[in-house]
PDB file of N, CA and C in Angstrom:
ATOM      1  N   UNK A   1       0.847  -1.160   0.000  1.00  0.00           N
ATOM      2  CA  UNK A   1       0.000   0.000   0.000  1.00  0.00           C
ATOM      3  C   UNK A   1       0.899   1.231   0.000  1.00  0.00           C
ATOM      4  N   UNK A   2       0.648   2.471  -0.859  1.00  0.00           N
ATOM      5  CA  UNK A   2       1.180   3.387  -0.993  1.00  0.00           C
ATOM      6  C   UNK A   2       0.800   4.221   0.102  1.00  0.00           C
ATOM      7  N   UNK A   3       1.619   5.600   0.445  1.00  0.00           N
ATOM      8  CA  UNK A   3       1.301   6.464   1.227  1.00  0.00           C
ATOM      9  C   UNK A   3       1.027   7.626   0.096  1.00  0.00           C
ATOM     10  N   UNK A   4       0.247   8.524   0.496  1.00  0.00           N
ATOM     11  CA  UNK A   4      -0.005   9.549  -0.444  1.00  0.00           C
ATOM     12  C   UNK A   4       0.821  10.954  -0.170  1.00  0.00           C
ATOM     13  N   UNK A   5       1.365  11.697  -0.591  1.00  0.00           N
ATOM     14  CA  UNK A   5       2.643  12.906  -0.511  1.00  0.00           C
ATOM     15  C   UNK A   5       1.793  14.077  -0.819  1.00  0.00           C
ATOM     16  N   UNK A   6       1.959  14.770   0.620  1.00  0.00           N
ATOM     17  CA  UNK A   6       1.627  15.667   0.420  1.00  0.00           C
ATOM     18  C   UNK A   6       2.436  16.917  -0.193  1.00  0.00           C
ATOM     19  N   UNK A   7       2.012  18.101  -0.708  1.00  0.00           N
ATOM     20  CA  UNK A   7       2.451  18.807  -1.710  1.00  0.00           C
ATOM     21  C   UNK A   7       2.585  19.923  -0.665  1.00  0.00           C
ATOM     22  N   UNK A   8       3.400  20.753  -1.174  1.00  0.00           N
ATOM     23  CA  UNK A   8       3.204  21.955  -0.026  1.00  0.00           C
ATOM     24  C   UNK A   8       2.146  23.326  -0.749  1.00  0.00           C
ATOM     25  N   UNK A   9       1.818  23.748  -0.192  1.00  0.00           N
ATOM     26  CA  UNK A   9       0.865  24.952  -0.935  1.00  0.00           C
ATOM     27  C   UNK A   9       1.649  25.712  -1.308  1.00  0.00           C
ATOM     28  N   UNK A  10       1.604  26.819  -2.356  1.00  0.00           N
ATOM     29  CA  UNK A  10       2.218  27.953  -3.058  1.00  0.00           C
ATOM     30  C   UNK A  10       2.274  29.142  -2.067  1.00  0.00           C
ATOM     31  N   UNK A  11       3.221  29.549  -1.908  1.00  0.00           N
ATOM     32  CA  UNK A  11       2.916  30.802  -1.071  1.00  0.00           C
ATOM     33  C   UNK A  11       2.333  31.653  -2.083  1.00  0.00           C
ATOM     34  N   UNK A  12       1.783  32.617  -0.899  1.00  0.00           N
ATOM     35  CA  UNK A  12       0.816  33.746  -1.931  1.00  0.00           C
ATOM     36  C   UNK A  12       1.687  34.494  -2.025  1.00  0.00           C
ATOM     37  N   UNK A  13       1.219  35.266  -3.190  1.00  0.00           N
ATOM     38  CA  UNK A  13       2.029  36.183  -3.860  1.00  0.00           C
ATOM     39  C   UNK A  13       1.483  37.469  -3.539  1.00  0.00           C
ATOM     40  N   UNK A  14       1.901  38.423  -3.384  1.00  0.00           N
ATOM     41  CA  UNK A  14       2.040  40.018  -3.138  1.00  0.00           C
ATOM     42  C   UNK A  14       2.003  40.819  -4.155  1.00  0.00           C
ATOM     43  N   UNK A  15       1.852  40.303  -5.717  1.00  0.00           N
ATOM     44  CA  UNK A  15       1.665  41.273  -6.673  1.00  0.00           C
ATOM     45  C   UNK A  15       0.467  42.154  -6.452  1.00  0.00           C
ATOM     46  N   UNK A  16       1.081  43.171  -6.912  1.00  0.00           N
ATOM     47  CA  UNK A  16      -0.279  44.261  -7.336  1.00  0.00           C
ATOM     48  C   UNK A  16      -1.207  44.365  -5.968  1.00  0.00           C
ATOM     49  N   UNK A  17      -1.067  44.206  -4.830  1.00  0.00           N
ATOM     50  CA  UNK A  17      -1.176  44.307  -3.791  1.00  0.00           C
ATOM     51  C   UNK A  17      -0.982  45.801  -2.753  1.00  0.00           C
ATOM     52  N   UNK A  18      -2.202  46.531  -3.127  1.00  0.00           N
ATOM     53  CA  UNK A  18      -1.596  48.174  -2.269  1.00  0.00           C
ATOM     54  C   UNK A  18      -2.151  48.001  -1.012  1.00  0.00           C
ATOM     55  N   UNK A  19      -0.577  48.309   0.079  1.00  0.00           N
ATOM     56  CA  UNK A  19      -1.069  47.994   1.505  1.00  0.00           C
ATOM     57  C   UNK A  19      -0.808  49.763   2.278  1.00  0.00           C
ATOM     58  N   UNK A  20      -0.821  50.445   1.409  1.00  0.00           N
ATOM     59  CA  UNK A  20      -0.728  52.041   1.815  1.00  0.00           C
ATOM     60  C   UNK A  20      -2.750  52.428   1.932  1.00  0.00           C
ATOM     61  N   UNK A  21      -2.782  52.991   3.778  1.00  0.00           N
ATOM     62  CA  UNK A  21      -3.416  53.363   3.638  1.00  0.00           C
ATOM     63  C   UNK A  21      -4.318  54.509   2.941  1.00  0.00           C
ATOM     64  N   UNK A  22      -5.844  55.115   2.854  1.00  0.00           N
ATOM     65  CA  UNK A  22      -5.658  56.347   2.643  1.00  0.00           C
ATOM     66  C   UNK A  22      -5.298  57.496   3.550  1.00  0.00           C
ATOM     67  N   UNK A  23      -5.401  58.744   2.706  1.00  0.00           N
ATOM     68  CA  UNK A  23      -5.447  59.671   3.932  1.00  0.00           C
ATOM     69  C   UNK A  23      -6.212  59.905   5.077  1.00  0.00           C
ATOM     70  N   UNK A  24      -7.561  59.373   4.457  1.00  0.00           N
ATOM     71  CA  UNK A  24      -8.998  59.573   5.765  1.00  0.00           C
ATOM     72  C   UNK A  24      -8.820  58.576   6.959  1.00  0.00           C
ATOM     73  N   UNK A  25      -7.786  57.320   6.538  1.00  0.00           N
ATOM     74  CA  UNK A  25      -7.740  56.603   7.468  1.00  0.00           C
ATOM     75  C   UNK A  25      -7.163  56.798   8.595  1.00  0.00           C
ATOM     76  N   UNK A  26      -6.381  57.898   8.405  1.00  0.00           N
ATOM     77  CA  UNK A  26      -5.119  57.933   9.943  1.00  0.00           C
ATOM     78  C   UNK A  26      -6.032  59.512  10.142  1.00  0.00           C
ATOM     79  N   UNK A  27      -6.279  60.266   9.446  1.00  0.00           N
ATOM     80  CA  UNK A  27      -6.869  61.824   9.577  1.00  0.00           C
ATOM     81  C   UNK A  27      -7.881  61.662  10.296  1.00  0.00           C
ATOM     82  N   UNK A  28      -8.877  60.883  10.532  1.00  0.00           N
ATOM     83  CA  UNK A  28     -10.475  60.933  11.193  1.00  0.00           C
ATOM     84  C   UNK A  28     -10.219  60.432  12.495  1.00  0.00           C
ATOM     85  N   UNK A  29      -9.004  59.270  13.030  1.00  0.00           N
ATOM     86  CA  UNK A  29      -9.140  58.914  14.454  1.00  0.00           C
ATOM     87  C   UNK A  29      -8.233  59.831  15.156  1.00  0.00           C
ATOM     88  N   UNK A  30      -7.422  60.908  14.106  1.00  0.00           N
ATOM     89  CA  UNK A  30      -6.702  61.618  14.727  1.00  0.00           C
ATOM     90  C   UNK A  30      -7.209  62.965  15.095  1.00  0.00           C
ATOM     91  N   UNK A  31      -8.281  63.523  14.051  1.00  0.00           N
ATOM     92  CA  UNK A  31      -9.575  64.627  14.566  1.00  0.00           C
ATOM     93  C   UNK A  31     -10.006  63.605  15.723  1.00  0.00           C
ATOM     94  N   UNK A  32     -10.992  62.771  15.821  1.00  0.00           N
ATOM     95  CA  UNK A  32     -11.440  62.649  16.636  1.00  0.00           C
ATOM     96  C   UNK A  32     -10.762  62.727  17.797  1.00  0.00           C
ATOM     97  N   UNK A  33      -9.410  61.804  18.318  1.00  0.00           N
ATOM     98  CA  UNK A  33      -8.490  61.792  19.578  1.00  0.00           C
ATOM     99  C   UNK A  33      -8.198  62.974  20.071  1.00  0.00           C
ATOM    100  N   UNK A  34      -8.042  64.468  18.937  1.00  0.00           N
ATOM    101  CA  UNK A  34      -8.013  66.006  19.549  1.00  0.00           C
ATOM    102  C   UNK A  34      -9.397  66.297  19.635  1.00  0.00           C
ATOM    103  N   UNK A  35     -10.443  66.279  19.324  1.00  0.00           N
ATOM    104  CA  UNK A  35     -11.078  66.830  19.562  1.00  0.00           C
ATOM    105  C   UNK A  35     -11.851  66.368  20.974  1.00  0.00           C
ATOM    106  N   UNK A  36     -11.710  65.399  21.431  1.00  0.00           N
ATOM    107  CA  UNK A  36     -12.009  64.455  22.549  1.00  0.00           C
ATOM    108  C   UNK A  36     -11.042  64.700  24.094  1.00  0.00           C
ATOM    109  N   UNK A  37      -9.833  64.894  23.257  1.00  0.00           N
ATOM    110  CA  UNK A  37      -8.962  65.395  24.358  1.00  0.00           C
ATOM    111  C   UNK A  37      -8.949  67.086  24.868  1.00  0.00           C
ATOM    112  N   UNK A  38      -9.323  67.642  23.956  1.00  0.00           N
ATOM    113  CA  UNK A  38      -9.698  69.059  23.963  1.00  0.00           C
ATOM    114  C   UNK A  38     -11.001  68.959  24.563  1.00  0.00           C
ATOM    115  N   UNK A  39     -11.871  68.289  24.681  1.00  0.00           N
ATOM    116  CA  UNK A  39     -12.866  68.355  25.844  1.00  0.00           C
ATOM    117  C   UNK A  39     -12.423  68.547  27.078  1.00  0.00           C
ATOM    118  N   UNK A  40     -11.668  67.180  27.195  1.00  0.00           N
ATOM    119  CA  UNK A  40     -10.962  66.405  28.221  1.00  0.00           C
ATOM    120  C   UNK A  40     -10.263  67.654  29.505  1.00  0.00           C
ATOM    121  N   UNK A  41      -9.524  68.422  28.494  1.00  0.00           N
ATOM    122  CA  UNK A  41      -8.542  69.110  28.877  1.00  0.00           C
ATOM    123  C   UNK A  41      -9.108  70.480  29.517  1.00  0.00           C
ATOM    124  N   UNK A  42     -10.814  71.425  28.812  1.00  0.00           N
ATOM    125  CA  UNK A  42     -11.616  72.416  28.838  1.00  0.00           C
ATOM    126  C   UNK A  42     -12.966  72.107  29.059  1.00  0.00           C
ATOM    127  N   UNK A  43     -13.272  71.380  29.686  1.00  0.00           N
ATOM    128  CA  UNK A  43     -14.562  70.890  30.053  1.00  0.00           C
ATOM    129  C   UNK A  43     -15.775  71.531  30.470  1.00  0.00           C
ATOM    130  N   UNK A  44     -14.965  73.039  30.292  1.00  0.00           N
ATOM    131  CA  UNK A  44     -15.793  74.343  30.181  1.00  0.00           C
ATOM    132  C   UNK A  44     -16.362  74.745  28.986  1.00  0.00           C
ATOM    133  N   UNK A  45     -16.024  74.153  28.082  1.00  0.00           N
ATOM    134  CA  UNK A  45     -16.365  73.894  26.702  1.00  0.00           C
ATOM    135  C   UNK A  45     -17.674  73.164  26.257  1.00  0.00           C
ATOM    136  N   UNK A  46     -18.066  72.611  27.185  1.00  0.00           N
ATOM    137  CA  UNK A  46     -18.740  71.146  26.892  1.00  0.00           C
ATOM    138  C   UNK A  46     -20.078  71.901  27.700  1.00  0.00           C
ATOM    139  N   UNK A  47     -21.306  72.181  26.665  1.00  0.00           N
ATOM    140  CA  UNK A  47     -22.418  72.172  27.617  1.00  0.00           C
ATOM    141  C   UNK A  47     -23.334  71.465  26.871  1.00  0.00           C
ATOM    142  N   UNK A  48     -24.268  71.312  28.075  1.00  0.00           N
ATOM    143  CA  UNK A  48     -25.297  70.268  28.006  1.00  0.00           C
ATOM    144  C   UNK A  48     -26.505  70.815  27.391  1.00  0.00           C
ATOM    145  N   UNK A  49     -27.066  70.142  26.564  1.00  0.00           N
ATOM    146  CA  UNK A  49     -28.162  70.908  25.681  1.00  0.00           C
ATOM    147  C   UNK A  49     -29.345  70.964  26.891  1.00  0.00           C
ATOM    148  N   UNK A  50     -30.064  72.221  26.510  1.00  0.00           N
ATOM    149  CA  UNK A  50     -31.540  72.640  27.663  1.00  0.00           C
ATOM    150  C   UNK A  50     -32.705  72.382  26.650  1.00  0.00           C
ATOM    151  N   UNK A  51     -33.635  71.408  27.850  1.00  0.00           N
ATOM    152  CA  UNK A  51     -34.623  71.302  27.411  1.00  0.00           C
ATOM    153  C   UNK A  51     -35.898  72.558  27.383  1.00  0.00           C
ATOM    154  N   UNK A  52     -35.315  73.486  27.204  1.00  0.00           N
ATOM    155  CA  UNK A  52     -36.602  74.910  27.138  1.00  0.00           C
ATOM    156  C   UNK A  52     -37.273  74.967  25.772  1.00  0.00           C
ATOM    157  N   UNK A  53     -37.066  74.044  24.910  1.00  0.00           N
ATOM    158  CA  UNK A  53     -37.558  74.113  23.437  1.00  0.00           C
ATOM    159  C   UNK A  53     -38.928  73.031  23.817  1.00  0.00           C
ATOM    160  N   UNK A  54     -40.243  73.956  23.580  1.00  0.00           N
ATOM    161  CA  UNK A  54     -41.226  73.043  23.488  1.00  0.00           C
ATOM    162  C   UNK A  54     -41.494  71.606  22.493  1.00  0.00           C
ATOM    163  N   UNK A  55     -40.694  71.244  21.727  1.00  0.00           N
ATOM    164  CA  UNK A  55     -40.610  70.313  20.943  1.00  0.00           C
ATOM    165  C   UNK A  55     -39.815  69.217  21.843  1.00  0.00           C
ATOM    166  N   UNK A  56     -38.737  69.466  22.660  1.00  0.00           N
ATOM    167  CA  UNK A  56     -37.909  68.682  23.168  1.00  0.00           C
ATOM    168  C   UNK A  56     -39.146  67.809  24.336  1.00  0.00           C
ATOM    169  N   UNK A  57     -39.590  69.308  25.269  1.00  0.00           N
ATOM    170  CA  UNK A  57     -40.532  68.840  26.303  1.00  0.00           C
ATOM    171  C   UNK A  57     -41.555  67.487  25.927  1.00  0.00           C
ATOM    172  N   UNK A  58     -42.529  68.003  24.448  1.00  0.00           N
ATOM    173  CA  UNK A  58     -43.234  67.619  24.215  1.00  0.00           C
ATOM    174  C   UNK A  58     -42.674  66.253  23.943  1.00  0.00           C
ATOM    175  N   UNK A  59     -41.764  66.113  23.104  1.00  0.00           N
ATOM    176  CA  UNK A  59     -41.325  64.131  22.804  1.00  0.00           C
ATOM    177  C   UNK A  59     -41.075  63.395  24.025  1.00  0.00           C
ATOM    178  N   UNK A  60     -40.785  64.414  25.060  1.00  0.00           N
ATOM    179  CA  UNK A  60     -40.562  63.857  26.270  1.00  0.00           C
ATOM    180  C   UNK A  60     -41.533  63.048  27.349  1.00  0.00           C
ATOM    181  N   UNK A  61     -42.650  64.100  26.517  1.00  0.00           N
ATOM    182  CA  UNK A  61     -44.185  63.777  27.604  1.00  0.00           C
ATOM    183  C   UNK A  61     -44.330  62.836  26.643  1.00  0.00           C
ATOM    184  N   UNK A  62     -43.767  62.670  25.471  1.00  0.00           N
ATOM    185  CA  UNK A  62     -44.719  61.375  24.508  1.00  0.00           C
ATOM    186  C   UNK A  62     -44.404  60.359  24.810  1.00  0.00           C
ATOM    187  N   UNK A  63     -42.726  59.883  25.103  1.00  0.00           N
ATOM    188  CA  UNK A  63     -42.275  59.273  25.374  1.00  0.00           C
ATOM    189  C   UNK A  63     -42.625  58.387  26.726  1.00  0.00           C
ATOM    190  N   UNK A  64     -42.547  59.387  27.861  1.00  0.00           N
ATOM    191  CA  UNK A  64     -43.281  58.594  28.912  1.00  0.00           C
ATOM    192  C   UNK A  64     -44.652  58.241  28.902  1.00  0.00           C
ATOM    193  N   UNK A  65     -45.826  58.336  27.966  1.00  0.00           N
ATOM    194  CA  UNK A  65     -46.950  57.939  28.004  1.00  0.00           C
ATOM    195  C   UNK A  65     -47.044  56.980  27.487  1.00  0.00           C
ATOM    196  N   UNK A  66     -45.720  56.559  26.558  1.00  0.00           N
ATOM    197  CA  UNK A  66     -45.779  55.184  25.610  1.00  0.00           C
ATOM    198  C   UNK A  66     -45.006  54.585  26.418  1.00  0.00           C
ATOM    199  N   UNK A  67     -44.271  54.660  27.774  1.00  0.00           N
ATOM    200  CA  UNK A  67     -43.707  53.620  28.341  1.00  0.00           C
ATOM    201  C   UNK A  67     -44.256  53.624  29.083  1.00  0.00           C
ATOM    202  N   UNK A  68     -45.362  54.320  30.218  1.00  0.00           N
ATOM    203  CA  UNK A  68     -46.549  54.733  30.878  1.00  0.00           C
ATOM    204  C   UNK A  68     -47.257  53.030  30.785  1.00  0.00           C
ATOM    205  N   UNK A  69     -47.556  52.806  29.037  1.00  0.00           N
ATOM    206  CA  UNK A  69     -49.098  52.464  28.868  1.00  0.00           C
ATOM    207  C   UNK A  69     -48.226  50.704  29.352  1.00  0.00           C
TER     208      UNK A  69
END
C-alpha cells in the first residue's frame, strides 16, 4: 500500500497588492483623539443641551406615556 505525498501549498504572492493606507484613514481617528482630548482638557467647553424648546418637552411627555401604557 502506498502512502499519499503531500504537496506543499504555493505561497501567496504580493503582486499588485496596495497595503498604503488612505489619507482619511489615519486623519479621522486623529480629529477625533483632539477633539475628545480638547474636551478632556476644557470641560468648560462642553455644555449640556436645555430642554426649554417646546418640541424637546413635548417628545418627552410622549415618550413617557408610551412607556406609561
Amino acid at each position: 500500500m502506498s502512502a499519499r505525498t503531500r504537496t506543499r501549498p504555493r505561497p501567496a504572492t504580493t503582486d499588485g497588492v496596495d497595503t498604503r493606507l488612505p489619507w482619511w484613514a489615519l486623519a479621522l481617528p486623529v480629529l477625533a483623539f483632539v477633539a475628545l482630548l480638547a474636551l478632556v482638557l476644557n470641560p468648560a467647553d462642553a455644555h449640556a443641551a436645555t430642554t426649554d424648546t417646546p418640541a424637546t418637552v413635548q417628545l418627552l411627555r410622549l415618550l413617557q406615556e408610551l412607556l406609561a401604557r
